[in-house]
Protein backbone atom coordinates (compact mmCIF):
# COMPACT_ATOMS: atom_id res chain seq x y z
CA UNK A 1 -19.47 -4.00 -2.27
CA UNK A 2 -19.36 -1.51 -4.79
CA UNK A 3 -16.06 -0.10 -6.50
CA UNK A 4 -17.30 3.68 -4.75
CA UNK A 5 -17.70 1.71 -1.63
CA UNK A 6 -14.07 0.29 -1.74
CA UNK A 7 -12.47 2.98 -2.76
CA UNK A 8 -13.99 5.04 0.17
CA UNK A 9 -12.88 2.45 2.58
CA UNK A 10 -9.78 2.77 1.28
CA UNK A 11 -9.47 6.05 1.60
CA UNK A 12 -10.93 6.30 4.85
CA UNK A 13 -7.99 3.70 5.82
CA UNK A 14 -5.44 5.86 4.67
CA UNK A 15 -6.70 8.72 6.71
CA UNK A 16 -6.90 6.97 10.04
CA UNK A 17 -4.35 4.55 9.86
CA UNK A 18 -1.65 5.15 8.03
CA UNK A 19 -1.73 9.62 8.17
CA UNK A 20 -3.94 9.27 11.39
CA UNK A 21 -1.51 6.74 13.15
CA UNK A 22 1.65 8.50 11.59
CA UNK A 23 2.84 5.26 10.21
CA UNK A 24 3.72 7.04 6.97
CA UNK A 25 5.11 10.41 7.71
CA UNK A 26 5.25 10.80 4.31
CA UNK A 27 1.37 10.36 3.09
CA UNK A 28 -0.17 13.31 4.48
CA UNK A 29 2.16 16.05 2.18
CA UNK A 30 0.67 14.05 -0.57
CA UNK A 31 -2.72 13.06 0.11
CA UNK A 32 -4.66 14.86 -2.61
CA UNK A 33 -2.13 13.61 -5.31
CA UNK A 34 -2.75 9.98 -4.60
CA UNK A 35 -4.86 7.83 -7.49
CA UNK A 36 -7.13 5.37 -6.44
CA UNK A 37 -7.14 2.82 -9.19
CA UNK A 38 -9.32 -0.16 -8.50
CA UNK A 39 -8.94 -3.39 -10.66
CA UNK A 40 -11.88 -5.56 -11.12
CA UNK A 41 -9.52 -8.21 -12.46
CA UNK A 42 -10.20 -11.72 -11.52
CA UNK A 43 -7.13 -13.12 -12.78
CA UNK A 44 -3.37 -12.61 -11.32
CA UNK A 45 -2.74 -12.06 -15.18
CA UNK A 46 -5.85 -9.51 -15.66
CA UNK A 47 -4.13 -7.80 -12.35
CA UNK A 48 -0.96 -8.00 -14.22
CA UNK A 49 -2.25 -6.00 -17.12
CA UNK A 50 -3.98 -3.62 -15.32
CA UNK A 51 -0.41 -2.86 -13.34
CA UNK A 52 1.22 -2.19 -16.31
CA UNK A 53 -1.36 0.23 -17.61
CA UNK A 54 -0.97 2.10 -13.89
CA UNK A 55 2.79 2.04 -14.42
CA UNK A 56 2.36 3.65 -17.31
CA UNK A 57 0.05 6.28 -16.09
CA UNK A 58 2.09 7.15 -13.31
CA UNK A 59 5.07 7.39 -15.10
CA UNK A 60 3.50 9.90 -17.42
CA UNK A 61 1.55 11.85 -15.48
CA UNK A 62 2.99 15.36 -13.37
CA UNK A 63 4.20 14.39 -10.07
CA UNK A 64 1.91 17.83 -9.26
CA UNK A 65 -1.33 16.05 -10.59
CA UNK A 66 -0.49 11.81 -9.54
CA UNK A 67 2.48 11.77 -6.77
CA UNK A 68 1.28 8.27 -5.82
CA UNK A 69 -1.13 5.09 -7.07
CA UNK A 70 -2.63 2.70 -4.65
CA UNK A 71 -3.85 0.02 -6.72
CA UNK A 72 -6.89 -1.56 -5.28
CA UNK A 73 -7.84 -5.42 -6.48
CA UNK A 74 -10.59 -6.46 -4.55
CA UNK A 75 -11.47 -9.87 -6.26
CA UNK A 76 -7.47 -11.60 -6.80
CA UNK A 77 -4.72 -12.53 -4.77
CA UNK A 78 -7.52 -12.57 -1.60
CA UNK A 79 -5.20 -15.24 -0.42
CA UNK A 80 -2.11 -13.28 0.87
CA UNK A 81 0.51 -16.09 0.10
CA UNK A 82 -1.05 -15.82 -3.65
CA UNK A 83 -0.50 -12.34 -3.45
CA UNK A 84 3.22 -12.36 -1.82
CA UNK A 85 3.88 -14.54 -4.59
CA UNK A 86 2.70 -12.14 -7.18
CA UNK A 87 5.06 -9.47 -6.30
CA UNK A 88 7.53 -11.20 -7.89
CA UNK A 89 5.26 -10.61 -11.13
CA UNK A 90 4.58 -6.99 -10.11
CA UNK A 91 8.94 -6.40 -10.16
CA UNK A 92 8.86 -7.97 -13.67
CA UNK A 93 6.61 -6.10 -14.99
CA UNK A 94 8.32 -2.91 -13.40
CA UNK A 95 11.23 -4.22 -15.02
CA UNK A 96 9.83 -5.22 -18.37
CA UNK A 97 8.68 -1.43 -18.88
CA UNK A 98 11.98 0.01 -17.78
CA UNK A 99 11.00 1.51 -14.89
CA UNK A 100 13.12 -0.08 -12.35
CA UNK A 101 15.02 2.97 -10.21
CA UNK A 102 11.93 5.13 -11.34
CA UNK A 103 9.08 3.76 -9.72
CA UNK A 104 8.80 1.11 -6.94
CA UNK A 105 6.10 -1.06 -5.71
CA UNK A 106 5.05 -1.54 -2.17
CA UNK A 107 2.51 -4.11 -1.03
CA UNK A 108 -0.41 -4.18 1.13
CA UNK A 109 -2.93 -6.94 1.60
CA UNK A 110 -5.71 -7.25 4.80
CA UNK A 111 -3.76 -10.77 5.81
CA UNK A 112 -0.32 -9.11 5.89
CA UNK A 113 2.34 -10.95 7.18
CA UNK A 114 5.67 -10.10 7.61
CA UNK A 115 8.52 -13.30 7.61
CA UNK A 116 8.75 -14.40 10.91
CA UNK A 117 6.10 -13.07 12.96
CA UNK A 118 2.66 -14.77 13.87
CA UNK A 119 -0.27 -14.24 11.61
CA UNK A 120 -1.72 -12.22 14.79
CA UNK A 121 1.32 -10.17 15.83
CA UNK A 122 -0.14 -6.08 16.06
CA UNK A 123 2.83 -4.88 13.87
CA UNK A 124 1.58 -6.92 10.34
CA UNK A 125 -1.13 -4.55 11.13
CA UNK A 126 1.39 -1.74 9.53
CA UNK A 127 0.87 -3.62 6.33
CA UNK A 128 -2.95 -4.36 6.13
CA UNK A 129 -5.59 -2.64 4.19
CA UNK A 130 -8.55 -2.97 3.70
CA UNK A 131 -8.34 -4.97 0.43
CA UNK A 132 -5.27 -6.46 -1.69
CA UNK A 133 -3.27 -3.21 -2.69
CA UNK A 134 -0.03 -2.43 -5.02
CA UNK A 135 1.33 0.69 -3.84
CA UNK A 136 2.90 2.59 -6.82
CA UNK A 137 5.83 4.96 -5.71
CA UNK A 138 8.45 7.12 -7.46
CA UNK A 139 11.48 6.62 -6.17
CA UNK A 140 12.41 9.85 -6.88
CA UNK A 141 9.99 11.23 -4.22
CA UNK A 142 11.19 8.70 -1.86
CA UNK A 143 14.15 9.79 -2.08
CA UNK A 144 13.57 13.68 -1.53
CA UNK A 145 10.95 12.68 1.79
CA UNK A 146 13.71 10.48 3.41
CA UNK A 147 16.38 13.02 2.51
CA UNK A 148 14.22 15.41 4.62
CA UNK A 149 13.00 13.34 7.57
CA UNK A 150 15.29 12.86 10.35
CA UNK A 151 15.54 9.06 10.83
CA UNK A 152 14.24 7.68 8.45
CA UNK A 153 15.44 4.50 8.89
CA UNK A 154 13.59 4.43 11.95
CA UNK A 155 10.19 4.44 10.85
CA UNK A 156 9.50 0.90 10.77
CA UNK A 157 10.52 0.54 14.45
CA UNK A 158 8.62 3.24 15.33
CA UNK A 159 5.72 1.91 13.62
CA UNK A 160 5.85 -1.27 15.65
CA UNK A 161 5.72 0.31 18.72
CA UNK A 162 2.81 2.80 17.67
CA UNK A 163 0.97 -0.61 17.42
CA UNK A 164 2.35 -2.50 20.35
CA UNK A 165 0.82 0.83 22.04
CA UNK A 166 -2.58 0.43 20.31
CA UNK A 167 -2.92 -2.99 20.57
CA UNK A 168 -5.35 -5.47 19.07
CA UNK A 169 -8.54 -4.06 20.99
CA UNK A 170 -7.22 -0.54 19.99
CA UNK A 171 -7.27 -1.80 16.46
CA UNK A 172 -10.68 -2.68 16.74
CA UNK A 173 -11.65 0.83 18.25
CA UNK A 174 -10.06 2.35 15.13
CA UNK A 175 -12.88 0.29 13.11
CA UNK A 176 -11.22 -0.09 9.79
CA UNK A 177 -10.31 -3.45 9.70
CA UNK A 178 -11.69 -6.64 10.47
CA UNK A 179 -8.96 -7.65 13.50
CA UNK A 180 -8.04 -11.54 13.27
C-alpha cells in the first residue's frame, strides 16, 4: 500500500471511529488542522528522527494552520510490544528538545493493548488504528478542550462502554479495521 493509500485510511479512521464514534470529543473542532505525516522509516531510530523533525514542526507552526500531528509509520514498531517500548524513546526525545509541558505524545498502534485486559477485549479497540501512530498534541489545547467539556475525566469510561455497545461484530460492520 501506497503512502496516499495509508494516509486515506487513516483519515477515513479518524472520521468513523474516533469523530464518528465520539471517542474523542475533541477531534472534530479540529479536524482540518490535523497533519498527516507518514514515516517510511524502517528503523525505531529512522522513526526517532523523523519524530523529532514533527516536534519541531508542530511546535513552530500556528496552532490556526497545524493544531494536531498524527504520525503515521507503517513499516516499524508493527509489533505493538516494540512499539510500547518505543514510547519511552518518543518522551526522550520530547524531552531532549524541551518540549515537555508543550507538546505531548499519545499512542496508537492496530494491536493496542491496554495493561491488564485481553488482547481481544472491545475497549483496546479505543486505541487501534489502522497502522502504528504517534499522536502529537499541545498541551496547551488540551488543556483549553478539557477546561470546556463537562467531564472530562469521564471520557475514557464512556469510551468503553460506546464499545461494549458496539461490540466485536459491530466493529467489523464499521469496516476499518481488521477485528482480531
Amino acid at each position: 500500500m501506497g503512502t496516499e493509500e495509508i494516509v486515506e485510511a487513516t483519515k477515513e479512521w479518524l472520521e468513523k471511529v474516533v469523530i464518528g464514534l465520539n471517542l474523542c470529543p475533541f477531534a472534530k473542532p479540529v479536524q482540518n488542522r490535523i497533519r498527516y505525516a507518514f514515516s517510511g522509516a524502517e528503523t525505531p531510530e529512522a522513526l526517532q528522527r523523523d519524530l523529532a523533525e514533527e516536534l519541531r514542526i508542530l511546535a513552530a507552526a500556528d496552532p490556526d494552520e497545524i493544531e494536531t500531528t498524527l504520525l503515521i509509520h507503517p513499516r516499524v514498531l508493527t509489533d505493538f510490544l516494540d512499539y510500547n517500548d518505543f514510547l519511552d524513546v518518543a518522551d526522550d526525545t520530547l524531552a531532549d528538545l524541551e518540549l515537555v509541558g508543550e507538546i505531548q505524545i499519545a499512542s496508537f498502534h492496530p494491536e493496542y493493548q491496554f495493561a491488564g485486559t485481553g488482547p481481544d477485549d472491545v475497549e483496546n479497540y479505543t486505541n487501534r488504528s489502522p497502522y502504528p501512530m504517534l499522536h502529537l498534541l499541545r498541551e496547551a489545547s488540551v488543556d483549553r478542550a478539557v477546561a470546556a467539556f463537562p467531564d472530562a475525566s469521564r471520557i475514557y469510561e464512556r469510551n468503553i462502554e460506546t464499545l461494549r455497545a458496539l461490540g466485536h461484530e459491530g466493529w467489523r460492520r464499521l469496516g476499518i479495521l481488521k477485528d482480531r
